[in-house]
C-alpha atoms as a PDB file:
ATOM      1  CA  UNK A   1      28.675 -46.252  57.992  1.00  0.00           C
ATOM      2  CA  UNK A   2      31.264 -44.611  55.967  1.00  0.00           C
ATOM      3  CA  UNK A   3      33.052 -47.027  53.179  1.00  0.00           C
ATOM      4  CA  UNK A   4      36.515 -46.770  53.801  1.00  0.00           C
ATOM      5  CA  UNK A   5      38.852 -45.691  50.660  1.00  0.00           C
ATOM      6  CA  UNK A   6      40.594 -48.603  50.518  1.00  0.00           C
ATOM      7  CA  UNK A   7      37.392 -50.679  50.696  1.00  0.00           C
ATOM      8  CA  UNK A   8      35.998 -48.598  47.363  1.00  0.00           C
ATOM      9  CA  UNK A   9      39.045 -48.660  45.862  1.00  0.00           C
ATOM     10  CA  UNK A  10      39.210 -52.678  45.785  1.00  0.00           C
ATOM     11  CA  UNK A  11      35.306 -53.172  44.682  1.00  0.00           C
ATOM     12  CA  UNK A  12      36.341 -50.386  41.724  1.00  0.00           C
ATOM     13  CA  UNK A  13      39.175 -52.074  40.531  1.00  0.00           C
ATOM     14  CA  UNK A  14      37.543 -55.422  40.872  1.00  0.00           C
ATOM     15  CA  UNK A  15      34.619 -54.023  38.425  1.00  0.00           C
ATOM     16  CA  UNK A  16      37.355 -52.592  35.989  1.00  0.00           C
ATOM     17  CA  UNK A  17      38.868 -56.122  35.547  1.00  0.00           C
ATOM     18  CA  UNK A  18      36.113 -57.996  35.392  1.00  0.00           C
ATOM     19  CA  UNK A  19      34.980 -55.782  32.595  1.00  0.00           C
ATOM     20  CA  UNK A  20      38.016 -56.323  30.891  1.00  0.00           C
ATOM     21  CA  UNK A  21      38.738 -59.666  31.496  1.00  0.00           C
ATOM     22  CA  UNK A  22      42.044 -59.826  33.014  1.00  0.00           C
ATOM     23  CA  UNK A  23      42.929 -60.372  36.196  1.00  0.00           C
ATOM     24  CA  UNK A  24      46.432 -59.339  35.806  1.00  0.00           C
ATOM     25  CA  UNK A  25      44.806 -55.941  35.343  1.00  0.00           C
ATOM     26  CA  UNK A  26      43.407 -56.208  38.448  1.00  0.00           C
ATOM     27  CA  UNK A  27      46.820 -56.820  40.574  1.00  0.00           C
ATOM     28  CA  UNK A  28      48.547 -53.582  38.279  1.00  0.00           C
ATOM     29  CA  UNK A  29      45.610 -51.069  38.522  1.00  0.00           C
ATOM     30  CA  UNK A  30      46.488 -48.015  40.057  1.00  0.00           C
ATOM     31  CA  UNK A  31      43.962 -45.134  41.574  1.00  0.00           C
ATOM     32  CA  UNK A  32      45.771 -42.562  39.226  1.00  0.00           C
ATOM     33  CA  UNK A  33      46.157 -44.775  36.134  1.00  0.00           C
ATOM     34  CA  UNK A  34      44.630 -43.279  33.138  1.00  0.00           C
ATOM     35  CA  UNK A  35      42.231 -45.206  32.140  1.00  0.00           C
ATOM     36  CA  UNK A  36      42.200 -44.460  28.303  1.00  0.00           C
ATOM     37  CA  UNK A  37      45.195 -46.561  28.311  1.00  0.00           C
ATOM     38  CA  UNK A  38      43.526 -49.485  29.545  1.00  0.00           C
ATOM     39  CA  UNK A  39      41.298 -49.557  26.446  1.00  0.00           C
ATOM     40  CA  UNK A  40      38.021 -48.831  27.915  1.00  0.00           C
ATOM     41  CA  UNK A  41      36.063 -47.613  25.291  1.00  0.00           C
ATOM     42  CA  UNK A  42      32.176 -45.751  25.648  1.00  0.00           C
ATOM     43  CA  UNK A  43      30.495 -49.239  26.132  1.00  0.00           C
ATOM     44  CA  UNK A  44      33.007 -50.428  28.673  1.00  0.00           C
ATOM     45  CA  UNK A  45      32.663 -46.906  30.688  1.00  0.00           C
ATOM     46  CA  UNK A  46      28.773 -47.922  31.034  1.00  0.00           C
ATOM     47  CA  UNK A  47      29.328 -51.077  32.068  1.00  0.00           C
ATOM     48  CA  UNK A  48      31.798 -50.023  34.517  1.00  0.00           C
ATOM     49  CA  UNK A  49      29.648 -47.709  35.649  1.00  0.00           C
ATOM     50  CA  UNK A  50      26.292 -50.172  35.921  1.00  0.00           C
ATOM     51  CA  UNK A  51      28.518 -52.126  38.070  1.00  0.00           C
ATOM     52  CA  UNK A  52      29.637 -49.367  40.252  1.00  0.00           C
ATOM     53  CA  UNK A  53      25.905 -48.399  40.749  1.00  0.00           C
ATOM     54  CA  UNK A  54      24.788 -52.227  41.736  1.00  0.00           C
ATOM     55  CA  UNK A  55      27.843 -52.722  43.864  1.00  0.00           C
ATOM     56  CA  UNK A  56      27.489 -49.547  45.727  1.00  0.00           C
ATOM     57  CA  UNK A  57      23.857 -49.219  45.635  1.00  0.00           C
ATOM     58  CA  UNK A  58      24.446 -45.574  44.002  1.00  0.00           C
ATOM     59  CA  UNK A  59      22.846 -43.902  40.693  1.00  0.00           C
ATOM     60  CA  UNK A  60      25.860 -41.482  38.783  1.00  0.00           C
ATOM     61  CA  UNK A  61      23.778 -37.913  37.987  1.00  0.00           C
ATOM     62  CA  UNK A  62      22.910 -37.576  34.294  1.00  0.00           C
ATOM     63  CA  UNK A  63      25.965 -35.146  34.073  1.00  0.00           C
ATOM     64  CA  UNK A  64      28.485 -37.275  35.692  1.00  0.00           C
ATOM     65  CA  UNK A  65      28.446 -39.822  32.709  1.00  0.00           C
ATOM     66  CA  UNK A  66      30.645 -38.421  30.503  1.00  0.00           C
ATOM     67  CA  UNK A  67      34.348 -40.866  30.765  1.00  0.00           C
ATOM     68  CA  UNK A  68      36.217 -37.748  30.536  1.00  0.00           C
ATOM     69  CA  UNK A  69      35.169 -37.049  34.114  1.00  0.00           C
ATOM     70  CA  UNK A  70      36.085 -40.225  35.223  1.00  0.00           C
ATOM     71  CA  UNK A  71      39.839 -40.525  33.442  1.00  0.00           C
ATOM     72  CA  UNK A  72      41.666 -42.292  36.653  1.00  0.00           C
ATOM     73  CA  UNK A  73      39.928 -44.530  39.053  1.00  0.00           C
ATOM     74  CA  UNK A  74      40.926 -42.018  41.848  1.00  0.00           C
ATOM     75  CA  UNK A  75      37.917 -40.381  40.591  1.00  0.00           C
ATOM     76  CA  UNK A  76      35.486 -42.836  40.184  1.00  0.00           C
ATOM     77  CA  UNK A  77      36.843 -43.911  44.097  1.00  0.00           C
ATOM     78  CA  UNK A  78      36.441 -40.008  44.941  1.00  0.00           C
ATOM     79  CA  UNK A  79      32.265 -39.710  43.186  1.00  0.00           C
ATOM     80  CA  UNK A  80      31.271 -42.634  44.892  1.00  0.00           C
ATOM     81  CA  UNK A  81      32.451 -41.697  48.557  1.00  0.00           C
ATOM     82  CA  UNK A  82      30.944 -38.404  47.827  1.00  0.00           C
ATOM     83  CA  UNK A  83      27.572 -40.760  46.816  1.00  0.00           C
ATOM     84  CA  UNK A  84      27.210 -42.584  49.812  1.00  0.00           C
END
């Protein structure tokens, strides 16, 4: 079965404020947000990512951890539809 965009999109954003703690982040994140703004610094991006991998049952390649790949959660949303 194919996850749904809208489906990813929610489970991503939910990781991204639980990792930062706010749940008013949760209700303004956008897909094409930049991320940098939203303070997520190197040890945030992995945890983002860990959760991304449990949620979705995925593993990023070696080469697709590096954050400036990953600026906007549109394409965090976009790697893991391509992942599954």
């Amino acid at each position: 079965m194919v996850a749904k965009y809208g489906d990813i999109r929610a489970q991503i954003a939910q990781i991204i404020a639980d990792n930062l703690e706010g749940e008013e982040t949760l209700e303004q994140l956008k897909e094409n947000d930049d991320l940098t703004e939203l303070e997520i610094n190197s040890i945030l991006f992995i945890k983002i990512i860990i959760g991304i991998e449990n949620q979705f049952n995925i593993e990023f390649d070696d080469e697709a951890l590096d954050y400036s790949k990953f600026v906007s959660m549109e394409n965090l949303i976009y790697y893991v539809q391509e992942k599954l």
